[in-house]
C-alpha atoms as a PDB file:
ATOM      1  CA  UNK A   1      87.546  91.441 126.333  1.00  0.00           C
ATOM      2  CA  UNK A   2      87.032  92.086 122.971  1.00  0.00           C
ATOM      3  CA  UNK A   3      84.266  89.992 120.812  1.00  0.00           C
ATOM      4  CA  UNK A   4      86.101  89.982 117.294  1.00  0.00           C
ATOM      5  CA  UNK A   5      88.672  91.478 115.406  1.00  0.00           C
ATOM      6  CA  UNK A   6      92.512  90.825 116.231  1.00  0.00           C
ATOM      7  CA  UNK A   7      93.114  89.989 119.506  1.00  0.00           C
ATOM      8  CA  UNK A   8      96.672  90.610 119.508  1.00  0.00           C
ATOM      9  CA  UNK A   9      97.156  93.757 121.544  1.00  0.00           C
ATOM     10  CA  UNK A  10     100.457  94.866 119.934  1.00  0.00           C
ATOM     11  CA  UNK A  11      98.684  94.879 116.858  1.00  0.00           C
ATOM     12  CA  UNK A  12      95.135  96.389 117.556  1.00  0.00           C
ATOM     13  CA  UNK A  13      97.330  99.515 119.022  1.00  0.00           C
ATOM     14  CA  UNK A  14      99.392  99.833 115.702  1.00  0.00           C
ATOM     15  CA  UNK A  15      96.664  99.318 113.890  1.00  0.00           C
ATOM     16  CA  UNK A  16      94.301 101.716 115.534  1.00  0.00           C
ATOM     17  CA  UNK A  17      97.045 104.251 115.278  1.00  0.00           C
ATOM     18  CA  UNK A  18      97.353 103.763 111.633  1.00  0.00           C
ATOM     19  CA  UNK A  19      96.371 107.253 109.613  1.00  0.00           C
ATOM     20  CA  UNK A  20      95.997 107.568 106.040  1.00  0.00           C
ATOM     21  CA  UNK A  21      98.870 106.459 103.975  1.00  0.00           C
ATOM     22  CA  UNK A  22     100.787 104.927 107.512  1.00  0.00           C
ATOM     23  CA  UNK A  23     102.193 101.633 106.719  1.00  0.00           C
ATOM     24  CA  UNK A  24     103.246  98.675 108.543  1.00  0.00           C
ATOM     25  CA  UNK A  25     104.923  95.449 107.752  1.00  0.00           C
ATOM     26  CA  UNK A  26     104.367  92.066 107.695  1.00  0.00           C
ATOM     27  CA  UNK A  27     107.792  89.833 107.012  1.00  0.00           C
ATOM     28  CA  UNK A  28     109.108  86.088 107.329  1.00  0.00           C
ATOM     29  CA  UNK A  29     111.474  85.401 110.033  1.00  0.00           C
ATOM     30  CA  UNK A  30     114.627  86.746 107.865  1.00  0.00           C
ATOM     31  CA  UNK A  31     113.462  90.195 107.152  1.00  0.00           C
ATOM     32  CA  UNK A  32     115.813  92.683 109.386  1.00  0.00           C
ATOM     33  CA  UNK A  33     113.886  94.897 111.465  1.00  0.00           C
ATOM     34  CA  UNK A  34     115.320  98.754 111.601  1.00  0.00           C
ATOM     35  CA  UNK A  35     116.089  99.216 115.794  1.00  0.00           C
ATOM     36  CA  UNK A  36     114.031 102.171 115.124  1.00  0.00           C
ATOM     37  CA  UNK A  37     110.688 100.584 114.006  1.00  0.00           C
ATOM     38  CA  UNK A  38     108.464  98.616 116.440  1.00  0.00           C
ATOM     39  CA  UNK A  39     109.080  94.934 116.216  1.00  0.00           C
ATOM     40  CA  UNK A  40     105.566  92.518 116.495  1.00  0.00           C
ATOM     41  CA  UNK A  41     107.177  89.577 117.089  1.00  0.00           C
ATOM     42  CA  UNK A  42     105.279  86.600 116.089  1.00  0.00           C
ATOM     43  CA  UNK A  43     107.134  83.742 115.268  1.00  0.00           C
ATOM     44  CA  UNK A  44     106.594  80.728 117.563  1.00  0.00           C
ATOM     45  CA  UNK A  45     108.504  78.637 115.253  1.00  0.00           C
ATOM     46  CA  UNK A  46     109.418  78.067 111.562  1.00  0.00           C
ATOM     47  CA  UNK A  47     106.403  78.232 109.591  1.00  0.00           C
ATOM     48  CA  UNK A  48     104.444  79.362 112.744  1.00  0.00           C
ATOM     49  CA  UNK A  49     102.253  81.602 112.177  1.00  0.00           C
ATOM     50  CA  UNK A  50     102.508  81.705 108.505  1.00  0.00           C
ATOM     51  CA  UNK A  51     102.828  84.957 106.443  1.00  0.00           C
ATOM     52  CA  UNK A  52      99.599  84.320 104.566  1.00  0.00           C
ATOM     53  CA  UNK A  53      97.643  83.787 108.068  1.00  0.00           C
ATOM     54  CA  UNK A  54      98.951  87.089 109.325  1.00  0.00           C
ATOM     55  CA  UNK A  55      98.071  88.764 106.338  1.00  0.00           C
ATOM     56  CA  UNK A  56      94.859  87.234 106.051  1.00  0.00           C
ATOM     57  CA  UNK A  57      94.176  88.525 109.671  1.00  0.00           C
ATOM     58  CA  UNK A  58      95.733  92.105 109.668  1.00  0.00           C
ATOM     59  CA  UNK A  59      94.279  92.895 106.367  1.00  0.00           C
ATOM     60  CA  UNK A  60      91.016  91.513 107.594  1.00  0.00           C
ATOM     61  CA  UNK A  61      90.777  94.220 110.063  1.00  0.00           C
ATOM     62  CA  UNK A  62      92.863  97.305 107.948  1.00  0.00           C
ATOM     63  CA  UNK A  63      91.665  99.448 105.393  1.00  0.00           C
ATOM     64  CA  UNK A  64      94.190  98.817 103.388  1.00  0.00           C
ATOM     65  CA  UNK A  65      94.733 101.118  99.671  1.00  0.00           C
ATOM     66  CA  UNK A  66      97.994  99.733  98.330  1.00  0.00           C
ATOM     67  CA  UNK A  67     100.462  96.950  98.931  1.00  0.00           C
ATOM     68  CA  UNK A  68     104.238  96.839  98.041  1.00  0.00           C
ATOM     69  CA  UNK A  69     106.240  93.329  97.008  1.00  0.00           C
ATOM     70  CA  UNK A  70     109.838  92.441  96.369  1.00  0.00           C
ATOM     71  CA  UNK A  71     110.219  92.212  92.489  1.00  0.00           C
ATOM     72  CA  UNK A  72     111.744  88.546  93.278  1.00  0.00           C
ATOM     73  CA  UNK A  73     108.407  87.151  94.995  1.00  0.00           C
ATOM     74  CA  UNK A  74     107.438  86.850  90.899  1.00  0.00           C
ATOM     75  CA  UNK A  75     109.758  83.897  90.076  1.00  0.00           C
ATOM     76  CA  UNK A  76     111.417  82.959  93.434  1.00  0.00           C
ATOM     77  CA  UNK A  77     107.617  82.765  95.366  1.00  0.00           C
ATOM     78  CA  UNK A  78     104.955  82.419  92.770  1.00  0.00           C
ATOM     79  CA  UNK A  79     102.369  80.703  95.220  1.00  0.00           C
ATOM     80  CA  UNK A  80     102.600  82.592  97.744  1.00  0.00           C
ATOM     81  CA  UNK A  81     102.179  85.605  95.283  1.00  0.00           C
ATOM     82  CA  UNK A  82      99.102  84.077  93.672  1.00  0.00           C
ATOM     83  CA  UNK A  83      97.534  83.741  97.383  1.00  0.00           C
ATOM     84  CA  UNK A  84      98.470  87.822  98.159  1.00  0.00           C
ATOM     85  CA  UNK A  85      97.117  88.534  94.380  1.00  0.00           C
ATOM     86  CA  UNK A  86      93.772  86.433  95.169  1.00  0.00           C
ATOM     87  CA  UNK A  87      93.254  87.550  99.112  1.00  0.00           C
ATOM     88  CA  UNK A  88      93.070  91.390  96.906  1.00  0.00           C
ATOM     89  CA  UNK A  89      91.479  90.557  94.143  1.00  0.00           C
ATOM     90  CA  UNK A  90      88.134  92.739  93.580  1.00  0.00           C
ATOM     91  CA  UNK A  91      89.345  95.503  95.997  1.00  0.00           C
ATOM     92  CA  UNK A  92      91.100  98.572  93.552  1.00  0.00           C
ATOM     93  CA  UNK A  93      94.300  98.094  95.589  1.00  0.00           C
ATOM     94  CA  UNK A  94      97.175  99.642  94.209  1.00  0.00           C
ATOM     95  CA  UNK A  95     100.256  96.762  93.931  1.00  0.00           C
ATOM     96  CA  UNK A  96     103.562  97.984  93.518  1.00  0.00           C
ATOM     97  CA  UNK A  97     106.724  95.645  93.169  1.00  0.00           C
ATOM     98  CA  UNK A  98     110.129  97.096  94.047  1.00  0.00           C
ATOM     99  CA  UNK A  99     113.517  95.262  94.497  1.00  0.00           C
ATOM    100  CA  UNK A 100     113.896  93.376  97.395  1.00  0.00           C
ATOM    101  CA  UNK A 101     116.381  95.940  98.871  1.00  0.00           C
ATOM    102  CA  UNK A 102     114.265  98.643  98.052  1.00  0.00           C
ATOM    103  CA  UNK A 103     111.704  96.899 100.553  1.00  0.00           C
ATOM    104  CA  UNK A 104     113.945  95.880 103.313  1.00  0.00           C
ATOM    105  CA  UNK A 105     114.885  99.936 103.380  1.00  0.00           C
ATOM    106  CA  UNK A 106     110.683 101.020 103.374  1.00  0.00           C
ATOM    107  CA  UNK A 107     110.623  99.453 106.486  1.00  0.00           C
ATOM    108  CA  UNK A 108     112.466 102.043 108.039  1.00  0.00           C
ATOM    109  CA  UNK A 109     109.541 104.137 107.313  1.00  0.00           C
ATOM    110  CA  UNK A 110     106.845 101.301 108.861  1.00  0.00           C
ATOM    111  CA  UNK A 111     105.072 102.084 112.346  1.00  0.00           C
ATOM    112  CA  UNK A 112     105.672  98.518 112.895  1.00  0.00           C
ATOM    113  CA  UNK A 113     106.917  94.974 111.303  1.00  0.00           C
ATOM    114  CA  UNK A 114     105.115  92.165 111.914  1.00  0.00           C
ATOM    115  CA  UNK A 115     107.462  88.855 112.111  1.00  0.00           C
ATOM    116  CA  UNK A 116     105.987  85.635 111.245  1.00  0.00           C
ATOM    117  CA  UNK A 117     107.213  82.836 111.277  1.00  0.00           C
ATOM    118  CA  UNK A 118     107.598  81.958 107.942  1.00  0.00           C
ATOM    119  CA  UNK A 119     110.253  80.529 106.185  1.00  0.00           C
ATOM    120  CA  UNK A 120     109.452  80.895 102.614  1.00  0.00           C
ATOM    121  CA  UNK A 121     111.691  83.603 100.126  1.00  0.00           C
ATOM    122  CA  UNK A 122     110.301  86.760 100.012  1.00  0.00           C
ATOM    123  CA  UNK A 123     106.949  86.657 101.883  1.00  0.00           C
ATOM    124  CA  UNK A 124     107.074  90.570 102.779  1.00  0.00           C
ATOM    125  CA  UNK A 125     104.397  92.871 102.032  1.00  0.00           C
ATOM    126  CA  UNK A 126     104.306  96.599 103.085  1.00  0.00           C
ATOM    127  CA  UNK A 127     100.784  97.528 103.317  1.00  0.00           C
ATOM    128  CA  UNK A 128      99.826 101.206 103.226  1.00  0.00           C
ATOM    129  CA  UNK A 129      96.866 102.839 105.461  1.00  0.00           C
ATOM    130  CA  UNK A 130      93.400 103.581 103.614  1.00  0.00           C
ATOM    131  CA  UNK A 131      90.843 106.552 104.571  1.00  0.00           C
ATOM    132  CA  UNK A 132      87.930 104.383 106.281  1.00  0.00           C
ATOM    133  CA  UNK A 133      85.331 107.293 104.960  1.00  0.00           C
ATOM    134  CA  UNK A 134      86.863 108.130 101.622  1.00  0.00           C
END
């Protein structure tokens, strides 16, 4: 049994997986998923888990170098945005904002998408793979 770290085993496999510049997704309960990409399907109901918890966790245990947004989180999601922009803060990671359609087709290129079960507009975050000994 493991000690720390997540102890969701879907997610320890993707993440262990991951190589440099891999991504994966983590979405509210709205996002499609591509049939293609592996589904992590969290949502226990709405709200539960919320986005921000599964970020907090996966990017607690991912070296992460860059994160992508839908354009809209700025106006139609600002707190949510401010808690993404402050759970980075301090760490040089690239943040790049793309139309919300622009995101929804990325995922196609995801290893996995994480569903929450959040219920918020536009709590989506594509977060690309760091080198651990770079």
């Amino acid at each position: 049994m493991k000690r720390a770290g997540i102890l969701n085993s879907e997610i320890s496999r993707v993440l262990s997986y991951l190589g440099h510049t891999d991504c994966i997704c983590i979405g509210d309960c709205g996002l499609p998923i591509p049939d293609e990409v592996e589904r992590i399907d969290l949502a226990l109901a709405f709200g539960e888990p919320t986005f921000m918890r599964t970020l907090e966790v996966v990017a607690g245990d991912m070296k992460v170098e860059k994160i992508v947004l839908a354009e809209e989180i700025k106006t139609q999601n600002p707190a949510v945005l401010q808690q993404v922009e402050d759970l980075f803060a301090g760490q040089g990671i690239q943040v790049e904002f793309v139309s919300h359609t622009e995101l929804k087709a990325r995922t196609h290129d995801c290893k996995a998408v994480i569903r929450t079960g959040e219920t918020t507009p536009y709590a989506n975050v594509i977060l690309q793979s760091g080198c651990i000994f770079a």
